[in-house]
C-alpha atoms as a PDB file:
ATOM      1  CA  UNK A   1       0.000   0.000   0.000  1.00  0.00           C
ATOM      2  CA  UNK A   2       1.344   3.693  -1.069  1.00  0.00           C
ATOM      3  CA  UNK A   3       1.553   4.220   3.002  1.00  0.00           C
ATOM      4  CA  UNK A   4       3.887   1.224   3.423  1.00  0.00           C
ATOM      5  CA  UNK A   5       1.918  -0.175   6.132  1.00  0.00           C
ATOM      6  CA  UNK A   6       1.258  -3.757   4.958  1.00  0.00           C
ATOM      7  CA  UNK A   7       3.789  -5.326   2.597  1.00  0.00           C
ATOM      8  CA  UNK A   8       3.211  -7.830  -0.220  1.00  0.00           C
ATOM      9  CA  UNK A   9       5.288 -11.282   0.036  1.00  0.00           C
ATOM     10  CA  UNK A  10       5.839 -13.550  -2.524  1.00  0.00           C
ATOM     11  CA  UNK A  11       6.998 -17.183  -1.038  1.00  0.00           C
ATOM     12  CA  UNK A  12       7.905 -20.408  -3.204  1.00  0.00           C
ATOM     13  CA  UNK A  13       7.090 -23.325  -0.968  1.00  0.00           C
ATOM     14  CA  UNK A  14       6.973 -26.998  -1.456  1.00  0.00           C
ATOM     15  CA  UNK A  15       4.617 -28.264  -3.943  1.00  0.00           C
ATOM     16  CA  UNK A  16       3.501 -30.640  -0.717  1.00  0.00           C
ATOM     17  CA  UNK A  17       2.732 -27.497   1.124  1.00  0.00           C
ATOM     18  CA  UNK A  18       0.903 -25.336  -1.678  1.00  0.00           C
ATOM     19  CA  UNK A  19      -1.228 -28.767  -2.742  1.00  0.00           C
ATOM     20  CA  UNK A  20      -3.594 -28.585   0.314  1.00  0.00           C
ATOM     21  CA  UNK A  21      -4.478 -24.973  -0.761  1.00  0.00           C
ATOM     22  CA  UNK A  22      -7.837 -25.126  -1.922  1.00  0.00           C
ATOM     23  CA  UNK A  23      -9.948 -22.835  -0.636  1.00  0.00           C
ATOM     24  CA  UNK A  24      -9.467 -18.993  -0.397  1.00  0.00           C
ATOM     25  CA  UNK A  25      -9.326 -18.341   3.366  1.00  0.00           C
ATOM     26  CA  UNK A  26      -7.105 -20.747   4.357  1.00  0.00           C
ATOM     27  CA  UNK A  27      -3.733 -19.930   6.145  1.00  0.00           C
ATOM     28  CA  UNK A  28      -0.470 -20.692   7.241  1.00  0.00           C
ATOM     29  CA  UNK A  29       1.930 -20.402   9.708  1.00  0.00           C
ATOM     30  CA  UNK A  30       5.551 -18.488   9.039  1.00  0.00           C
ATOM     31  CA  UNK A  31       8.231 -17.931  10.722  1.00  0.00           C
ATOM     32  CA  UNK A  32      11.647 -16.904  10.719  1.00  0.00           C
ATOM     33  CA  UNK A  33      13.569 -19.226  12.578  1.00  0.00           C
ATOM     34  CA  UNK A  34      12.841 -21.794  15.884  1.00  0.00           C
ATOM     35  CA  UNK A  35      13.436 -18.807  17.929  1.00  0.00           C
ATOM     36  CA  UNK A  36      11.457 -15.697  16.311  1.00  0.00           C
ATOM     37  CA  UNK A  37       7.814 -15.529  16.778  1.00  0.00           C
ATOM     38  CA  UNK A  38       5.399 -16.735  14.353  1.00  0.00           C
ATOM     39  CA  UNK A  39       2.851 -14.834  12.166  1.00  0.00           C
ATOM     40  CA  UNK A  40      -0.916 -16.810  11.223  1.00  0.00           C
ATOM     41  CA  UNK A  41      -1.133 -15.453   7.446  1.00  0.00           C
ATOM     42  CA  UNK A  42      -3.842 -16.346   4.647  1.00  0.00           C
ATOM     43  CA  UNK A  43      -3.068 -16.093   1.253  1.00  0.00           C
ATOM     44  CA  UNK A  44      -3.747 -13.513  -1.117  1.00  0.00           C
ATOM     45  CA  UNK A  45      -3.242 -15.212  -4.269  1.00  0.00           C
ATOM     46  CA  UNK A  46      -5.888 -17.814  -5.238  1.00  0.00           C
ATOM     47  CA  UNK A  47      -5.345 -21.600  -5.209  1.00  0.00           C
ATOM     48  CA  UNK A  48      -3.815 -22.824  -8.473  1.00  0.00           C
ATOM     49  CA  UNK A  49      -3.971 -25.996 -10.156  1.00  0.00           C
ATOM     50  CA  UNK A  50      -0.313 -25.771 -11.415  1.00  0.00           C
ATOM     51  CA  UNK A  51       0.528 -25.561  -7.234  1.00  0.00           C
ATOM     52  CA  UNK A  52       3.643 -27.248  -8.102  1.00  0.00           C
ATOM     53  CA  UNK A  53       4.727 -23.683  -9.870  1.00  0.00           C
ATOM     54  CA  UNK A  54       2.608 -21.077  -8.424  1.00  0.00           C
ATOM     55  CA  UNK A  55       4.523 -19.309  -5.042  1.00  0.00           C
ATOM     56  CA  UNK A  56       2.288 -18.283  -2.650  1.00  0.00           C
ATOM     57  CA  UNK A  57       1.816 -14.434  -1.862  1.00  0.00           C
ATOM     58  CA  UNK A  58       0.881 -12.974   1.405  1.00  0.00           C
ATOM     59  CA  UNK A  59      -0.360  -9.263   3.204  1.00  0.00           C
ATOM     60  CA  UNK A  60       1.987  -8.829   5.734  1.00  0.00           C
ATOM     61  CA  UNK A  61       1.302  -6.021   8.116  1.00  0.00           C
ATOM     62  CA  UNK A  62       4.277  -4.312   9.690  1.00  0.00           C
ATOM     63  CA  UNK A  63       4.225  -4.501  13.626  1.00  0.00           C
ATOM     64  CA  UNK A  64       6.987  -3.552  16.291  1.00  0.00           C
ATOM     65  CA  UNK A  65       5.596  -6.447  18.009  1.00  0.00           C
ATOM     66  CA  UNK A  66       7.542  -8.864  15.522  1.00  0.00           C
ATOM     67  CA  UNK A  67      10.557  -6.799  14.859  1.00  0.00           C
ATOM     68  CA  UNK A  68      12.526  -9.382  12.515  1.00  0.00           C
ATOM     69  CA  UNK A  69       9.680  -8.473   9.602  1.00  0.00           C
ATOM     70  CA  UNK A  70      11.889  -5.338   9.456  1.00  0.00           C
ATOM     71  CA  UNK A  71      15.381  -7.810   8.336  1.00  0.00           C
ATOM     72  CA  UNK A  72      13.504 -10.183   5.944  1.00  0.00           C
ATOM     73  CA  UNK A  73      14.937  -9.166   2.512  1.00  0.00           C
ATOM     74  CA  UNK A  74      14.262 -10.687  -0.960  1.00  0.00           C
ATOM     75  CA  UNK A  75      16.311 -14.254  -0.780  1.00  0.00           C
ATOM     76  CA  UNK A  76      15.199 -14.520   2.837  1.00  0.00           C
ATOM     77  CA  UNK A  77      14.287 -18.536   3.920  1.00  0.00           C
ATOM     78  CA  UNK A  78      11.494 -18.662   6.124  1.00  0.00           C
ATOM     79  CA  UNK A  79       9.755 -21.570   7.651  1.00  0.00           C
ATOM     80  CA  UNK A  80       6.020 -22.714   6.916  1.00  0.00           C
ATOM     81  CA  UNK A  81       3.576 -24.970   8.029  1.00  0.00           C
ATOM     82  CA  UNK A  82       1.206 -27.039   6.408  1.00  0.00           C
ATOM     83  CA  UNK A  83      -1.927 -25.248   5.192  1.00  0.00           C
ATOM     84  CA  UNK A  84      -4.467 -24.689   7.848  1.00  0.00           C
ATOM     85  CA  UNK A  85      -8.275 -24.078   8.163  1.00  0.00           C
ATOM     86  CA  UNK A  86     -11.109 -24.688   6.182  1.00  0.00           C
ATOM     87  CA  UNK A  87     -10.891 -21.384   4.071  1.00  0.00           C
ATOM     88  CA  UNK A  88     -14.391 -19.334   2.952  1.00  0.00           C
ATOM     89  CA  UNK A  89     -16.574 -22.335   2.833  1.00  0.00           C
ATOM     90  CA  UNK A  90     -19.257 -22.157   0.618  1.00  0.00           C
ATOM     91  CA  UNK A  91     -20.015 -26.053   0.236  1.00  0.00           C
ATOM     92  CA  UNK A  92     -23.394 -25.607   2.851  1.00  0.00           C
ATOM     93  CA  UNK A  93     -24.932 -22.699   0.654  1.00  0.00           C
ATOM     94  CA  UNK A  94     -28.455 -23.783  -0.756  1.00  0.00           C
ATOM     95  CA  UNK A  95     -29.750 -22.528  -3.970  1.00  0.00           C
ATOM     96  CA  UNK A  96     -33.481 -23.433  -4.658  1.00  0.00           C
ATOM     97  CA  UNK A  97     -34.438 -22.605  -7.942  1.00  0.00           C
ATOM     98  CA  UNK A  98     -33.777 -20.353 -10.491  1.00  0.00           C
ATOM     99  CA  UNK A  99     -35.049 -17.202  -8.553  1.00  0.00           C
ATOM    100  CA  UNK A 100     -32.816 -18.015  -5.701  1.00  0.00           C
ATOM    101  CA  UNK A 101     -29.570 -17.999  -7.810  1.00  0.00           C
ATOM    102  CA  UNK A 102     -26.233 -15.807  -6.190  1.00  0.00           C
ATOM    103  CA  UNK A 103     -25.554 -12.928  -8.574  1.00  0.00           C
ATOM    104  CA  UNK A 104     -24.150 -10.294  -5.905  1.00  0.00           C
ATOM    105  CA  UNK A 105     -21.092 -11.064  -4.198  1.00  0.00           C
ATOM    106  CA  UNK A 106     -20.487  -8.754  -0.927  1.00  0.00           C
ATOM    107  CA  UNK A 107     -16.832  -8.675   0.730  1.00  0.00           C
ATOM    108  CA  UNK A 108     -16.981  -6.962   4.035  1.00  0.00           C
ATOM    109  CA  UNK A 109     -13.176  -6.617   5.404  1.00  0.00           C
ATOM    110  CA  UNK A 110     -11.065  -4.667   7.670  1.00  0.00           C
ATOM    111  CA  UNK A 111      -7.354  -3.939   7.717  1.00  0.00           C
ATOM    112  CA  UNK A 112      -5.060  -7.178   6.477  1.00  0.00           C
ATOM    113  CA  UNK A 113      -8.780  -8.959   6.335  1.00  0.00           C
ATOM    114  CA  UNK A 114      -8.809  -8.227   2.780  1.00  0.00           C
ATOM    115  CA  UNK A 115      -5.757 -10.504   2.095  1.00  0.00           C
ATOM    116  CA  UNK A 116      -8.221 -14.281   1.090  1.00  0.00           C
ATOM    117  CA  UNK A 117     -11.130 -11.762  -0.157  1.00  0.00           C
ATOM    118  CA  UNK A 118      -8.830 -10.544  -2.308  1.00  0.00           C
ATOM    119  CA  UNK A 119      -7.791 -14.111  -3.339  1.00  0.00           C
ATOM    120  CA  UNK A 120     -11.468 -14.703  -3.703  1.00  0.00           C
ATOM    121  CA  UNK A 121     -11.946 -11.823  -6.220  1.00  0.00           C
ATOM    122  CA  UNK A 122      -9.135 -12.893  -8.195  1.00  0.00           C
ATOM    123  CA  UNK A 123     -11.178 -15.694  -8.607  1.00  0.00           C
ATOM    124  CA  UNK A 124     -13.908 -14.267  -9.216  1.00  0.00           C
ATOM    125  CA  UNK A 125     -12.147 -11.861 -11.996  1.00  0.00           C
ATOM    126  CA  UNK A 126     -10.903 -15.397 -13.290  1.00  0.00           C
ATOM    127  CA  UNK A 127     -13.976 -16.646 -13.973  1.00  0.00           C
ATOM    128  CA  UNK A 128     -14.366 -19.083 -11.196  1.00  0.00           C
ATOM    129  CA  UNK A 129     -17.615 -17.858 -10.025  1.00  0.00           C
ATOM    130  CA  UNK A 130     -19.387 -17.980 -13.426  1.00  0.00           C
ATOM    131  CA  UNK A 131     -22.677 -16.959 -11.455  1.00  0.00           C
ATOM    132  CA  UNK A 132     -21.864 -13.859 -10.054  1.00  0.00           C
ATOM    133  CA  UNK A 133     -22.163 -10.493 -11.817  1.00  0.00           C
ATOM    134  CA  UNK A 134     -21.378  -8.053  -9.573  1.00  0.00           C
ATOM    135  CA  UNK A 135     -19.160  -7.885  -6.368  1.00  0.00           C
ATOM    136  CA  UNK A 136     -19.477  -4.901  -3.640  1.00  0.00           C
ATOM    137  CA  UNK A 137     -16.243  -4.519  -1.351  1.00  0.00           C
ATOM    138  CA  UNK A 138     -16.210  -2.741   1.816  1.00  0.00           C
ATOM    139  CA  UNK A 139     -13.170  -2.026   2.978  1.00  0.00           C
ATOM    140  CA  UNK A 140     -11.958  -0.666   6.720  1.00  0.00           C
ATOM    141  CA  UNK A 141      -8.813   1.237   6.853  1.00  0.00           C
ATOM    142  CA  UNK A 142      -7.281   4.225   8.487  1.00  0.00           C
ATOM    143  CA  UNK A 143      -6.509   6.254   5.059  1.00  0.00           C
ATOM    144  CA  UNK A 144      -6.995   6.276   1.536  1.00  0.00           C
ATOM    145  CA  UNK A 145      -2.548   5.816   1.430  1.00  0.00           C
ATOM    146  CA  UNK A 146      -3.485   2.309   3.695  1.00  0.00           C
ATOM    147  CA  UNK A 147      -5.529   0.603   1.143  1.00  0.00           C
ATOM    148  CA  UNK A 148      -3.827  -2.368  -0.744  1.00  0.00           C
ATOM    149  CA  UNK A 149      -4.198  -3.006  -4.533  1.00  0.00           C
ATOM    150  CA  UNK A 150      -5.864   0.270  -5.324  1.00  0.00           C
ATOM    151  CA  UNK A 151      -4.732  -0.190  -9.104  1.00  0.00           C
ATOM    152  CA  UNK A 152      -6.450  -3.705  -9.531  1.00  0.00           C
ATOM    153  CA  UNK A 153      -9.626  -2.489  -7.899  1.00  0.00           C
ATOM    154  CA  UNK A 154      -9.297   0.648 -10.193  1.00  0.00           C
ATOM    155  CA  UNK A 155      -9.118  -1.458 -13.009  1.00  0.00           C
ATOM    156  CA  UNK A 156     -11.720  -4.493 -11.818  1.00  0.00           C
ATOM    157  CA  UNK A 157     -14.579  -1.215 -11.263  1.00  0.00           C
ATOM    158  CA  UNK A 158     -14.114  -0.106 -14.976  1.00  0.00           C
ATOM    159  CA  UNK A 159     -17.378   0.529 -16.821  1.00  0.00           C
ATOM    160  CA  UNK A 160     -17.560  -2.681 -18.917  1.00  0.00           C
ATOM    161  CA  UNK A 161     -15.545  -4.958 -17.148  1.00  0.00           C
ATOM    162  CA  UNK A 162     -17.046  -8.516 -17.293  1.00  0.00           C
ATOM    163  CA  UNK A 163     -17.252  -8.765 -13.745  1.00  0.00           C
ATOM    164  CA  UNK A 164     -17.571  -5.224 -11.961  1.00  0.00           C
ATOM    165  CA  UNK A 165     -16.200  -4.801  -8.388  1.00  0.00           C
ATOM    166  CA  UNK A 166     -17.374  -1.569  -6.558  1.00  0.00           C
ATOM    167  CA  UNK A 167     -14.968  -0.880  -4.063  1.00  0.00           C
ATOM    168  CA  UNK A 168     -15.900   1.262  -1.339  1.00  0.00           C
ATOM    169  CA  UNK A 169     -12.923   2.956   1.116  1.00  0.00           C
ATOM    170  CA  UNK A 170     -14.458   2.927   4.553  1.00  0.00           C
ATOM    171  CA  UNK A 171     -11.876   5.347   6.293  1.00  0.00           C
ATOM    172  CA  UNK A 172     -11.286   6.058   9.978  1.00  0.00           C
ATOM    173  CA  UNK A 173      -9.024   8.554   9.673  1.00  0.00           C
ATOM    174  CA  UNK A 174      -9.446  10.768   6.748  1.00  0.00           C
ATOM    175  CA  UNK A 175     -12.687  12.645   5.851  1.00  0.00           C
ATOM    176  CA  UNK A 176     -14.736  11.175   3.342  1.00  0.00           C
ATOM    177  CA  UNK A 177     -14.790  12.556  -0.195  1.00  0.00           C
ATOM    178  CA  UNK A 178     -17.543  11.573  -1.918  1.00  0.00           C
ATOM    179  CA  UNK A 179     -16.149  13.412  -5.664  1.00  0.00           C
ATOM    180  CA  UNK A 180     -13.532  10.150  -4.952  1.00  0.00           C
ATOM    181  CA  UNK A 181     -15.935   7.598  -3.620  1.00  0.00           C
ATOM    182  CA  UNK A 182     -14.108   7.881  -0.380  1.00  0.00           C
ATOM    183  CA  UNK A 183     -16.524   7.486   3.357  1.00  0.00           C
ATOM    184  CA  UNK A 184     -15.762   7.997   6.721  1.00  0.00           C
ATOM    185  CA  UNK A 185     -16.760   5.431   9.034  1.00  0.00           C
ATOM    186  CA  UNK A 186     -16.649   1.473  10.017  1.00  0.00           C
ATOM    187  CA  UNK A 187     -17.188  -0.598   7.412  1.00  0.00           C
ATOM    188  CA  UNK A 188     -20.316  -2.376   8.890  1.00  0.00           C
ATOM    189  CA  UNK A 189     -21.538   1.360   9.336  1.00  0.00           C
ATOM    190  CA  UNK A 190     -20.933   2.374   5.733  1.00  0.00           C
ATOM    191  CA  UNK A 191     -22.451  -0.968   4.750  1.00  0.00           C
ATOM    192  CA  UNK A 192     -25.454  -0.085   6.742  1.00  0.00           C
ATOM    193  CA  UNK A 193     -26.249   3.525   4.885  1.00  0.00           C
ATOM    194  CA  UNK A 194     -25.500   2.419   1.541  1.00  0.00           C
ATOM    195  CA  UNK A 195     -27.403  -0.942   1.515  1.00  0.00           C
ATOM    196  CA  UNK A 196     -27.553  -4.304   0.560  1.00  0.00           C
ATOM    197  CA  UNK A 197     -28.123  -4.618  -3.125  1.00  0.00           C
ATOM    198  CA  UNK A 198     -30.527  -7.635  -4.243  1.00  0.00           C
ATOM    199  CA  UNK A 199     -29.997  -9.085  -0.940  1.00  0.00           C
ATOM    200  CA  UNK A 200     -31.885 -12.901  -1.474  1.00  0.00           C
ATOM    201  CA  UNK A 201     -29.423 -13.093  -4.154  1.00  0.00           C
ATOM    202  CA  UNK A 202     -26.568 -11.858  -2.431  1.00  0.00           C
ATOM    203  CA  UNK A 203     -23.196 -14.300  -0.590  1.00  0.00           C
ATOM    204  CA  UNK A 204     -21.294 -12.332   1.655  1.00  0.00           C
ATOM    205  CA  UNK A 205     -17.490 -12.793   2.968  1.00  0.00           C
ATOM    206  CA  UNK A 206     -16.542 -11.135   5.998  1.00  0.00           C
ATOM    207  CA  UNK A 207     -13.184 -11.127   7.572  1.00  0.00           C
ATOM    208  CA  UNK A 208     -11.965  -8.620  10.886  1.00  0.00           C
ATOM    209  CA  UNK A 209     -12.328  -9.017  14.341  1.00  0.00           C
ATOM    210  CA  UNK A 210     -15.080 -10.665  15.948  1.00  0.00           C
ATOM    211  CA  UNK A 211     -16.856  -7.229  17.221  1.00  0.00           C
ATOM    212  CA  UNK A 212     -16.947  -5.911  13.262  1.00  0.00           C
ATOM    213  CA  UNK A 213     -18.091  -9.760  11.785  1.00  0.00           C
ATOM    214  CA  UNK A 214     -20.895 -10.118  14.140  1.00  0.00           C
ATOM    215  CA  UNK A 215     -22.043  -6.395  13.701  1.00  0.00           C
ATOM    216  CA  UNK A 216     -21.970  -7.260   9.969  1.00  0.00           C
ATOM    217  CA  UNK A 217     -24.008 -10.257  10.090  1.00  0.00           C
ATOM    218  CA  UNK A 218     -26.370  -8.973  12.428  1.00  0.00           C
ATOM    219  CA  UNK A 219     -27.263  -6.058   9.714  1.00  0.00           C
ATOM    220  CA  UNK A 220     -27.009  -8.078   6.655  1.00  0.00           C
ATOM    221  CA  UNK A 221     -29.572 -10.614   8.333  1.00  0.00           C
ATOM    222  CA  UNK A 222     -31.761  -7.743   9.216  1.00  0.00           C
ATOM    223  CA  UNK A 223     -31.271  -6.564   5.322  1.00  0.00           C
ATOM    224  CA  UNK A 224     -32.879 -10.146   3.937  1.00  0.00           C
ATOM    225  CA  UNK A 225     -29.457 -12.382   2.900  1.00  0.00           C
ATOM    226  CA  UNK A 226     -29.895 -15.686   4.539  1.00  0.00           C
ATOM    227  CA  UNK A 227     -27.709 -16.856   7.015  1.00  0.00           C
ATOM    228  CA  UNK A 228     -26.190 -19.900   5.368  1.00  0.00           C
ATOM    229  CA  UNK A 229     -25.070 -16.989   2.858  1.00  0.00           C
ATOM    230  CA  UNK A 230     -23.595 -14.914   5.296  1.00  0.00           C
ATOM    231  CA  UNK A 231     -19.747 -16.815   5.620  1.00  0.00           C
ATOM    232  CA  UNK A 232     -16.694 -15.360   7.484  1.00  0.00           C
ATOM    233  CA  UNK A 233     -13.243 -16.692   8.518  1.00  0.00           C
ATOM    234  CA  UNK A 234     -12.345 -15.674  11.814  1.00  0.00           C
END
């Protein structure tokens, strides 16, 4: 991000590590070495099915708390563990009928909680989700300079794109601008005044702390999108 808050890693693992990848959502553990303190990270990029080939690519937010983030350089080895977790799970979702069909994809996230949604709408932007046709993001951060992949989303929210993503900068810290699409607020709370758009046809993925996720699903219950449509990964 322009602020240099969160950095973007690029890891090659083992093909027996990156094979269990599946699911957007899912994480890791990394570390440094036996003695540094270990970071839980989900991956950004989406599962491949050349995952003998395809590194994997992390959001790493920079915290004094971990102060050896500050020596790893390109070259670095780090160690990883298996892949963990069950990922955005969408396996329980019901469709019945026609009528009932997902079309709107909603992304609620806050801070590095848009690292898997933003594997998901690479996979969406892949073609992977042949049903949906338009995605809304939300996403919490202090300032416009602290929002990842601003060029992608630019380019993703282009009038004509195949798949449109709306992204909408829910900013704690900067006044909102609404010439630049910008809002001031929490992202449940921005959510909340804009609306849920065709919400019966509507899967939502949430990812942030537990206080922002259940906010969020309390309102987009109380908007109409079922709860087995409502999935987060916390």
């Amino acid at each position: 991000c322009p602020s240099g808050k969160s950095m973007l890693w690029t890891i090659q693992v083992q093909s027996d590590v990156t094979s269990d990848y599946l699911t957007p959502g899912q994480f890791l553990k990394l570390r440094w070495n036996e003695t540094t303190d270990p970071l839980f990270l989900a991956m950004c990029s989406p599962p491949s099915p050349f995952a003998e080939e395809e590194p994997l690519q992390f959001l790493v937010k920079k915290t004094p708390n971990i102060p050896w983030l500050q020596d790893i350089s390109d070259g670095t080895k780090v160690q990883v563990s298996n892949i963990m977790g069950s990922g955005f799970n969408t396996a329980n979702v019901t469709v019945e009928g026609e009528d009932d069909m997902i079309q709107h994809l909603l992304v609620v996230a806050m801070g590095s909680g848009i690292a898997p949604l933003f594997a998901c709408l690479r996979e969406v932007e892949e073609g992977k989700w042949p049903a949906v046709s338009f995605c809304s993001v939300y996403y919490g951060e202090w300032t416009m300079d602290d929002i990842c992949w601003q060029e992608s989303f630019q380019e993703w929210g282009k009038e004509g794109s195949k798949n449109p993503v709306r992204m909408v900068p829910c900013l704690t810290k900067q006044e909102r601008d609404f010439s630049k699409g910008i809002w001031k607020g929490h992202v449940q709370e921005v959510m909340w005044q804009q609306g849920v758009l065709s919400p019966e046809k509507t899967l939502a993925l949430v990812c942030g702390n537990v206080e922002m996720t259940e906010d969020v699903r309390m309102l987009l219950k109380r908007a109409g999108v079922k709860e087995d449509r409502i999935i987060t990964n916390v």
